[in-house]
PDB file of N, CA and C in Angstrom:
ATOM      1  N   UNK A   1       0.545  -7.006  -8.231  1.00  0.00           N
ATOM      2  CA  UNK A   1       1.118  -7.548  -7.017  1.00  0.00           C
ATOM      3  C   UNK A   1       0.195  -8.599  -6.398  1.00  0.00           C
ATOM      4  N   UNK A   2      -1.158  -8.531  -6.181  1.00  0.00           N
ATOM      5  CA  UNK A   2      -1.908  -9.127  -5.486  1.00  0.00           C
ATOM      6  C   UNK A   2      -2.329 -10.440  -6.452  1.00  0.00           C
ATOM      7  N   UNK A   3      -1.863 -10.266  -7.976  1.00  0.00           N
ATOM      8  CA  UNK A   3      -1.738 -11.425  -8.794  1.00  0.00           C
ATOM      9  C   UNK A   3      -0.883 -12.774  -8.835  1.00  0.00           C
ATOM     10  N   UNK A   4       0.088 -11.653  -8.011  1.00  0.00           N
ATOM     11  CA  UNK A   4       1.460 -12.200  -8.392  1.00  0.00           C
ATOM     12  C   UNK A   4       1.424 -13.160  -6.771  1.00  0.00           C
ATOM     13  N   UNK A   5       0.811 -12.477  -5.513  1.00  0.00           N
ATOM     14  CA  UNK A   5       0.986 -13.182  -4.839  1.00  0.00           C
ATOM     15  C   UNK A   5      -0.092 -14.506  -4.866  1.00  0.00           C
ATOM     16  N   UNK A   6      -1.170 -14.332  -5.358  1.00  0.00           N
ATOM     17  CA  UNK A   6      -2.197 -15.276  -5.601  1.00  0.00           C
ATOM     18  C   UNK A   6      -1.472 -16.851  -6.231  1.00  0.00           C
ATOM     19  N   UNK A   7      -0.156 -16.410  -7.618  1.00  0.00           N
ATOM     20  CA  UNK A   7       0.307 -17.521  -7.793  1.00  0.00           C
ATOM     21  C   UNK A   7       1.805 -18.071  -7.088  1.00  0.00           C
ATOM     22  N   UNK A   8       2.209 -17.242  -6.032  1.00  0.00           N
ATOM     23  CA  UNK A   8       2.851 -17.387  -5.751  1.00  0.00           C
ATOM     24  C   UNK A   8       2.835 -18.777  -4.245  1.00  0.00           C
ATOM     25  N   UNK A   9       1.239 -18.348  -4.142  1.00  0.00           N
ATOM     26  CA  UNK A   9       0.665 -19.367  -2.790  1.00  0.00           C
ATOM     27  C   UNK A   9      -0.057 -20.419  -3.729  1.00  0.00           C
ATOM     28  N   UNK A  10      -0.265 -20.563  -4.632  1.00  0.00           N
ATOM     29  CA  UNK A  10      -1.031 -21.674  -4.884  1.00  0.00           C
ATOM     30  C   UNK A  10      -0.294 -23.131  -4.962  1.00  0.00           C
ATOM     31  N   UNK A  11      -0.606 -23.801  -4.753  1.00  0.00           N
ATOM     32  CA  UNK A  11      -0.349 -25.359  -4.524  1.00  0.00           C
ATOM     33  C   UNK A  11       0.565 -25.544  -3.362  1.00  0.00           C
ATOM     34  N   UNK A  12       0.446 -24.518  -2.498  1.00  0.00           N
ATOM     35  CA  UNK A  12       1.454 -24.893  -1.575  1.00  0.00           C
ATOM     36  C   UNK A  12       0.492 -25.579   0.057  1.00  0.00           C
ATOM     37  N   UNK A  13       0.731 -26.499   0.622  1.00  0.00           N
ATOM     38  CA  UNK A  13      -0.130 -26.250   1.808  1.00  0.00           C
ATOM     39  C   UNK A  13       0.719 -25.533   3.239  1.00  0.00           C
ATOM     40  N   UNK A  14       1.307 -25.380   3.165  1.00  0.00           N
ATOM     41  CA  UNK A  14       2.401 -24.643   3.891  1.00  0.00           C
ATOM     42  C   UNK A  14       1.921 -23.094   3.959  1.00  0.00           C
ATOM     43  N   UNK A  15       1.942 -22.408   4.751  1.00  0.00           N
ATOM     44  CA  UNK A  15       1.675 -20.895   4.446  1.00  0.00           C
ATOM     45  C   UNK A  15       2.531 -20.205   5.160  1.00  0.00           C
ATOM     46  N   UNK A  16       3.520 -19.579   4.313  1.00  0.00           N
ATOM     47  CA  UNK A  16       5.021 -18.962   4.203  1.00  0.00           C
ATOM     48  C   UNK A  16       4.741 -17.479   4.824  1.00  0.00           C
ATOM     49  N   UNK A  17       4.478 -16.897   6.019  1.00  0.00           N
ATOM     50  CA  UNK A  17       3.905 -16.082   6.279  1.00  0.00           C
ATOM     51  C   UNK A  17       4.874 -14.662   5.827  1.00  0.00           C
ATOM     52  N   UNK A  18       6.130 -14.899   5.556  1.00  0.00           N
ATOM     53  CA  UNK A  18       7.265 -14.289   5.714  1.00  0.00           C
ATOM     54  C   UNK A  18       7.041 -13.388   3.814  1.00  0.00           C
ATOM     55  N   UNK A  19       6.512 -14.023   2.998  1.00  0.00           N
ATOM     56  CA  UNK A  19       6.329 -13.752   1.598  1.00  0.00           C
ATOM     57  C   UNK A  19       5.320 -13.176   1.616  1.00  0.00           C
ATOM     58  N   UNK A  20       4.054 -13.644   2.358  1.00  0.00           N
ATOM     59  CA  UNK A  20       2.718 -12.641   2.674  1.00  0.00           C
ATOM     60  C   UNK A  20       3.264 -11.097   3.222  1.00  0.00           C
ATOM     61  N   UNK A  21       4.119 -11.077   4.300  1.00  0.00           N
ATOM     62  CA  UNK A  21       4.863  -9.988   4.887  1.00  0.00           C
ATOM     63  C   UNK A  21       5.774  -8.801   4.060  1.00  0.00           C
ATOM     64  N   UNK A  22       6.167 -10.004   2.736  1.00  0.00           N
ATOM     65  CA  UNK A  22       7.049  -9.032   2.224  1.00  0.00           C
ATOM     66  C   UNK A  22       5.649  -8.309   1.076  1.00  0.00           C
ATOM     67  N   UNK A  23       5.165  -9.067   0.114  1.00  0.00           N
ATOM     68  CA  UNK A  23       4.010  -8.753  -0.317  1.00  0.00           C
ATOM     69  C   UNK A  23       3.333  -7.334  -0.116  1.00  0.00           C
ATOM     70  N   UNK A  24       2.723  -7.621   1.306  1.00  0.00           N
ATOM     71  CA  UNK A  24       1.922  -6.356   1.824  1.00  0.00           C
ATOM     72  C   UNK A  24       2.735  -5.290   1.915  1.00  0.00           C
ATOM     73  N   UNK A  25       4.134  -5.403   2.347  1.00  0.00           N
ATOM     74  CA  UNK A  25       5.000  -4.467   2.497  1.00  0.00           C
ATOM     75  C   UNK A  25       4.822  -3.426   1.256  1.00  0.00           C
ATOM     76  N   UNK A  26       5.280  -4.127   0.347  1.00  0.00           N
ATOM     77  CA  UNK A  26       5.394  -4.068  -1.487  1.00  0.00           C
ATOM     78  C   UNK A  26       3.964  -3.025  -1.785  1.00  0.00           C
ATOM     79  N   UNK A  27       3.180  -3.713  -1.301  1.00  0.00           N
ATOM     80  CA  UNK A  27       1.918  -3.477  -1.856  1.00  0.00           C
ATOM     81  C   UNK A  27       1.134  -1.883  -1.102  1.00  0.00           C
ATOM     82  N   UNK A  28       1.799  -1.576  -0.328  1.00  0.00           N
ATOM     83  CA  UNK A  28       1.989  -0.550   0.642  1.00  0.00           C
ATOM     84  C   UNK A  28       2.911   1.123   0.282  1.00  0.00           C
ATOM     85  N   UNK A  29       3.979   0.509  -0.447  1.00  0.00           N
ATOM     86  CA  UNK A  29       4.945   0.964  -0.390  1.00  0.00           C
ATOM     87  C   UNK A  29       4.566   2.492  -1.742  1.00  0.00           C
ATOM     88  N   UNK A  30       3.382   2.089  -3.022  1.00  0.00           N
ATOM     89  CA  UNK A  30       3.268   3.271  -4.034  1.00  0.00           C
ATOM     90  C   UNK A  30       2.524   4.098  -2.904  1.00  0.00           C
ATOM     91  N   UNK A  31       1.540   3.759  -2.172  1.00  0.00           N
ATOM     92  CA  UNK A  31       0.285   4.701  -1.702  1.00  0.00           C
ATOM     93  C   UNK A  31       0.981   5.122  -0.693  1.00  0.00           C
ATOM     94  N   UNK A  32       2.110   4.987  -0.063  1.00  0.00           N
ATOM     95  CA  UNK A  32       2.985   6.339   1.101  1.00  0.00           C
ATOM     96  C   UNK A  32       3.586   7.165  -0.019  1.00  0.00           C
ATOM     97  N   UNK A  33       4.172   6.480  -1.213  1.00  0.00           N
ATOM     98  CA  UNK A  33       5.278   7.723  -2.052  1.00  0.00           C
ATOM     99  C   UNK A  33       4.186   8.420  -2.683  1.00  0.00           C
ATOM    100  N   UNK A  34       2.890   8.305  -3.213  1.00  0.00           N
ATOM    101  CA  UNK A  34       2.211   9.094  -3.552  1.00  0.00           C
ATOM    102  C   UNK A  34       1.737   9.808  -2.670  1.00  0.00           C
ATOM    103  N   UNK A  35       1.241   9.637  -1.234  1.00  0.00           N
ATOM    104  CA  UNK A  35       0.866  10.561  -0.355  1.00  0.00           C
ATOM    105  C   UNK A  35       1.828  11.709  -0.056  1.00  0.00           C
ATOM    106  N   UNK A  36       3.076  11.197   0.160  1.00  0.00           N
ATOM    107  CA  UNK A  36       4.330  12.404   0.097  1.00  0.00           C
ATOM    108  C   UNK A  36       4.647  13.200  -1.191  1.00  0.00           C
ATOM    109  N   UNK A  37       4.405  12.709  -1.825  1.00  0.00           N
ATOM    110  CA  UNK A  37       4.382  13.389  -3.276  1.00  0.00           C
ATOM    111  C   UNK A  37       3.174  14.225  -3.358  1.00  0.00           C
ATOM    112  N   UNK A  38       2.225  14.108  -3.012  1.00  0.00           N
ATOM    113  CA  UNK A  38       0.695  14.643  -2.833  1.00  0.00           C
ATOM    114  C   UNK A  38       0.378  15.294  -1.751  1.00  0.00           C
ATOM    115  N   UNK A  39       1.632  15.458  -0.334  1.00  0.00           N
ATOM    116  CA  UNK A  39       1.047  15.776   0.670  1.00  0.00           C
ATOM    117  C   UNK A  39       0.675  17.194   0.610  1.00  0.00           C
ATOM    118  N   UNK A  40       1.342  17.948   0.200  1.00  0.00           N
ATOM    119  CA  UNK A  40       1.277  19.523   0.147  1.00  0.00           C
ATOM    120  C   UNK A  40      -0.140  20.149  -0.256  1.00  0.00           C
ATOM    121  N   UNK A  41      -0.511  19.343  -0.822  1.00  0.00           N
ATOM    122  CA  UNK A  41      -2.044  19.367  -1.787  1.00  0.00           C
ATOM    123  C   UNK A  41      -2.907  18.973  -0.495  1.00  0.00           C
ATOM    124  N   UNK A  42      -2.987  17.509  -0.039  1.00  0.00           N
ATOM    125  CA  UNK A  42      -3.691  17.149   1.166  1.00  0.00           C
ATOM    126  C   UNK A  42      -3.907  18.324   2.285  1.00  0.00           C
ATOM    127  N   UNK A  43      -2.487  18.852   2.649  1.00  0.00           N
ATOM    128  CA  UNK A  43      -2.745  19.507   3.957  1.00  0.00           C
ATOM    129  C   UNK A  43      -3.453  21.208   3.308  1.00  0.00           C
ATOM    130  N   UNK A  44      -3.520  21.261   2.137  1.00  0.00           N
ATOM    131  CA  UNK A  44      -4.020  22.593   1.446  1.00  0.00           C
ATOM    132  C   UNK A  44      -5.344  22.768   1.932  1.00  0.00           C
ATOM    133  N   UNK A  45      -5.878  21.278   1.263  1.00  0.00           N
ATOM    134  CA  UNK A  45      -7.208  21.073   0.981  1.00  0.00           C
ATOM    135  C   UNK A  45      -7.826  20.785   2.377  1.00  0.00           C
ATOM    136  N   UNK A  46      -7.322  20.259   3.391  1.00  0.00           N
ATOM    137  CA  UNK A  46      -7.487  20.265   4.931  1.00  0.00           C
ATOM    138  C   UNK A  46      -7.874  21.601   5.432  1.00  0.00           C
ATOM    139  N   UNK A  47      -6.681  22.568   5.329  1.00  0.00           N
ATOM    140  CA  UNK A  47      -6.642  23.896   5.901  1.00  0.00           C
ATOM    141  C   UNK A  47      -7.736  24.748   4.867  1.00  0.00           C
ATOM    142  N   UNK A  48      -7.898  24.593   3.601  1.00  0.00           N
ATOM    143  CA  UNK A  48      -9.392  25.300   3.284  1.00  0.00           C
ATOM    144  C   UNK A  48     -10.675  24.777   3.805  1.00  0.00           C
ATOM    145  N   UNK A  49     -10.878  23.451   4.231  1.00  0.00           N
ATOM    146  CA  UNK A  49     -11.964  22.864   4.526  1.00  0.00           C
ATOM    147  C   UNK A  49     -12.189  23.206   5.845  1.00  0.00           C
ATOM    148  N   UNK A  50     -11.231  23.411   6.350  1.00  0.00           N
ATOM    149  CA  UNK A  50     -11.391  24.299   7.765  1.00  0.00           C
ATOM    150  C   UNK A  50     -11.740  25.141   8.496  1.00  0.00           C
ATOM    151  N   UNK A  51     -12.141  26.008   7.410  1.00  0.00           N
ATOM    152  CA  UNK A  51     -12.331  27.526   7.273  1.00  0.00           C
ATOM    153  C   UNK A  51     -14.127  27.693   6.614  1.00  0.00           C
ATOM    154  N   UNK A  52     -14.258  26.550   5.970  1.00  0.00           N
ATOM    155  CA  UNK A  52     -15.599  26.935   5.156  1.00  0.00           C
ATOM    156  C   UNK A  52     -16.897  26.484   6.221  1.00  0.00           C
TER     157      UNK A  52
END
């Protein structure tokens, strides 16, 4: 992604802030579905660390 936006800005002098926006969005979007996919584990490992 961060490749893709690298050639996606080059030669432009204009800076399309709206494609940067969607980008980060994008680029955002695996590391929430893995945290929800992973959360059950997170709040495990919280609530033992709590205790020790």
């Amino acid at each position: 992604m961060a490749i893709a936006l690298y050639y996606v800005s080059q030669g432009t002098i204009h800076i399309n802030y709206g494609i940067y926006a969607a980008f980060s969005v994008l680029m955002g979007i695996p590391i929430f579905v893995l945290f929800f996919v992973f959360q059950r584990y997170f709040i495990s490992g919280f609530s033992i660390a709590q205790y020790k």
